[in-house]
Protein backbone atom coordinates (compact mmCIF):
# COMPACT_ATOMS: atom_id res chain seq x y z
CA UNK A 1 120.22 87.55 126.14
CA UNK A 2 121.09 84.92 128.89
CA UNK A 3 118.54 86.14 131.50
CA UNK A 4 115.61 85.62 128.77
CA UNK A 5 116.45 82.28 127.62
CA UNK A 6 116.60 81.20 131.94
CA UNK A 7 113.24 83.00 132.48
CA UNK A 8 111.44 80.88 129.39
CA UNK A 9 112.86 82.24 126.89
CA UNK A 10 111.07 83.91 123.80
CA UNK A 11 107.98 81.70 124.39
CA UNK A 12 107.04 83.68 127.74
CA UNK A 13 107.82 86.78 125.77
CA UNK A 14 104.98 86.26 123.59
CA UNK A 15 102.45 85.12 125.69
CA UNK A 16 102.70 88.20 127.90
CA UNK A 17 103.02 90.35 124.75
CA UNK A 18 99.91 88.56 123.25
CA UNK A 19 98.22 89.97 126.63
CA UNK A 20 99.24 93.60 126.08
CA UNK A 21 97.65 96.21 124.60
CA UNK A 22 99.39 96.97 121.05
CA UNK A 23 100.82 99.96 121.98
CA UNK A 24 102.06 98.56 124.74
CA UNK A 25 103.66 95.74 122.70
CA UNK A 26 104.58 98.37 120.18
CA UNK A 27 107.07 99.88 122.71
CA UNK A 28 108.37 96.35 124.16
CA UNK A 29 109.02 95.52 120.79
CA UNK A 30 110.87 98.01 119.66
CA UNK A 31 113.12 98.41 122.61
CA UNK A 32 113.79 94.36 122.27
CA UNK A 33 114.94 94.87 118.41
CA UNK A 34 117.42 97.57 119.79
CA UNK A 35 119.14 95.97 122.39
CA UNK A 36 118.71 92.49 120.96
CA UNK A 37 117.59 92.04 117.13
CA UNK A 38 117.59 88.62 116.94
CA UNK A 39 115.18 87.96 119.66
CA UNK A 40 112.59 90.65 118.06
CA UNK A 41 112.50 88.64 115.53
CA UNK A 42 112.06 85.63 117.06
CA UNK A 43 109.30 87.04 119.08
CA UNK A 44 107.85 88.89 116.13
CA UNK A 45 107.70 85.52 114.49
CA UNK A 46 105.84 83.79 116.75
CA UNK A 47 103.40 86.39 117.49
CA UNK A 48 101.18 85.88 115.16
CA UNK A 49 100.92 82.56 113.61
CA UNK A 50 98.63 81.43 110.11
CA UNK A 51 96.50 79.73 112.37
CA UNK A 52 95.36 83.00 114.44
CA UNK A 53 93.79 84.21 110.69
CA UNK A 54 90.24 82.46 112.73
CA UNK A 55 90.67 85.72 115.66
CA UNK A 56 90.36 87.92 112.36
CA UNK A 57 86.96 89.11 111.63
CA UNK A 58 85.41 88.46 108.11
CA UNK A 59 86.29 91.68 106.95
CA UNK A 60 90.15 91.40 107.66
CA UNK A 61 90.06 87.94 106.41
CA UNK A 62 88.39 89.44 103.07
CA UNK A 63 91.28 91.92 102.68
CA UNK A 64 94.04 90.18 103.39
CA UNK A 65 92.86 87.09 101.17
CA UNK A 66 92.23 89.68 98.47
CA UNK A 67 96.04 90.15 98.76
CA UNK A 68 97.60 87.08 98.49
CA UNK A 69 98.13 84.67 96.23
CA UNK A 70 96.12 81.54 95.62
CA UNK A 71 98.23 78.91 94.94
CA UNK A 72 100.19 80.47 98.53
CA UNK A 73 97.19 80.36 100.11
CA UNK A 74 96.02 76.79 99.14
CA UNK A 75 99.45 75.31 100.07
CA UNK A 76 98.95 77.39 103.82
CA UNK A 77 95.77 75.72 104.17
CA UNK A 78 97.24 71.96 103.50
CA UNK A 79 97.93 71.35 106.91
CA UNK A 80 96.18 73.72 109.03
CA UNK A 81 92.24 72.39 111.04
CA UNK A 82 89.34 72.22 109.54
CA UNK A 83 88.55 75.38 111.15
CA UNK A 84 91.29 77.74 109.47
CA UNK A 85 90.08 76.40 106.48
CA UNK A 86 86.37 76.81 106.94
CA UNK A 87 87.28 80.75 107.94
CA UNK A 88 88.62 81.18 104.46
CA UNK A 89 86.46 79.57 102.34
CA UNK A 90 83.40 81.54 103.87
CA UNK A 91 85.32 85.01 103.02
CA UNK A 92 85.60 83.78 99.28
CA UNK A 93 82.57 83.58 96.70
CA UNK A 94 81.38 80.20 96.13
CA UNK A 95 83.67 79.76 92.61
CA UNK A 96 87.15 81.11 94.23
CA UNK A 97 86.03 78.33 97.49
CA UNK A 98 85.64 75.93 94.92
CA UNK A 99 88.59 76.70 92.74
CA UNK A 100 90.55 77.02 96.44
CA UNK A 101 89.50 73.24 97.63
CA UNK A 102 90.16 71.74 93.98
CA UNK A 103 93.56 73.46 93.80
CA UNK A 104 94.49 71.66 97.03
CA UNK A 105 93.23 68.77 96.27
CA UNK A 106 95.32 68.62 92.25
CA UNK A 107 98.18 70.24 94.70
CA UNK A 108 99.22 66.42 96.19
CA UNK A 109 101.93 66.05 99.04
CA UNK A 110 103.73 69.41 99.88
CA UNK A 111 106.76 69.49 102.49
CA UNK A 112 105.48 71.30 105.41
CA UNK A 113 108.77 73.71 104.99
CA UNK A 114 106.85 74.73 101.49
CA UNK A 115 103.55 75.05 103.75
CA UNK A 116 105.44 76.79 106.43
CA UNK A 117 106.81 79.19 104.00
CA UNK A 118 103.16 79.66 102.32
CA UNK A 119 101.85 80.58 105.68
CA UNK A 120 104.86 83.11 106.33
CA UNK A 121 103.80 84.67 103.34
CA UNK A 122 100.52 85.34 104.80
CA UNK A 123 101.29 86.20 108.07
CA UNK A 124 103.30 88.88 106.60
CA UNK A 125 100.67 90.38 104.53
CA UNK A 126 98.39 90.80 107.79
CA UNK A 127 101.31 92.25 110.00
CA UNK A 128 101.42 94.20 106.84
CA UNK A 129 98.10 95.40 107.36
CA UNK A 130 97.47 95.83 110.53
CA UNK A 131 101.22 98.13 110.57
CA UNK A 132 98.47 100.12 108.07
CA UNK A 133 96.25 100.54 110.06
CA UNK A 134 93.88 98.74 107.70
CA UNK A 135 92.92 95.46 110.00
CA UNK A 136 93.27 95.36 113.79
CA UNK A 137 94.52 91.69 114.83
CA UNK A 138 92.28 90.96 117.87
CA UNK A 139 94.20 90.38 121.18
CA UNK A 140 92.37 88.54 123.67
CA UNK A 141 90.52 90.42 126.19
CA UNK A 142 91.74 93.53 124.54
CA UNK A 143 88.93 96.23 124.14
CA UNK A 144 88.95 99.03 121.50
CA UNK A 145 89.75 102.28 122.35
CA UNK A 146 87.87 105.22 120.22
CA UNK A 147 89.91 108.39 120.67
């Protein structure tokens, strides 16, 4: 709506959702895709991008690469830092590393819309998850709470 897009738009959204405890966001975010669908998903977009797989711990990053697909996940990893990179190849045995940096390498040139879409992929296998209840996506500053 107009008031969102003058107060910094979606951007501002996600920063103070990113803040938020998820149940918290939970609520925000379902509220938003009621009275204004194509924001959620916007903001849902944004949320959580490829390159926040590094706040995951090892085990999270184990699962979700254990459901994806290679050849998605080495054109994801084309143009992402060293340090995305270096947090997936340590959750993968030394062979499926190996096989993981040579695919990239044989891969050549990709359009970043193909890597974009690679990463998409992924993202949506963790939101997957974590919807599960299988991973927990760690928010900054946010402590867990054991009921």
């Amino acid at each position: 709506n107009q008031e969102m897009s003058q107060a910094g738009g979606p951007k501002a959204l996600v920063d103070l959702l990113n803040r938020v405890d998820r149940s918290t966001e939970r609520m925000i975010m379902e509220s938003l895709a009621e009275s204004n669908p194509e924001l959620a998903e916007q903001v849902k977009n944004m949320m959580f991008v490829f390159e926040d797989i590094v706040q995951l711990d090892d085990r999270a990053v184990q699962q979700v690469l254990r459901e994806v697909d290679m050849k998605d996940l080495a054109t994801a990893l084309k143009s992402v830092k060293e340090d995305v990179q270096q947090k997936v190849f340590k959750n993968l045995s030394e062979r499926a590393a190996a096989m993981l940096k040579e695919d990239m390498e044989f891969m050549g040139p990709v359009r970043l819309k193909v890597v974009e879409e690679a990463q998409q992929k992924i993202v949506a296998v963790i939101r997957r998850l974590e919807a599960a209840g299988e991973i927990t996506i760690g928010r900054d500053g946010e402590e867990d709470v054991l009921v």
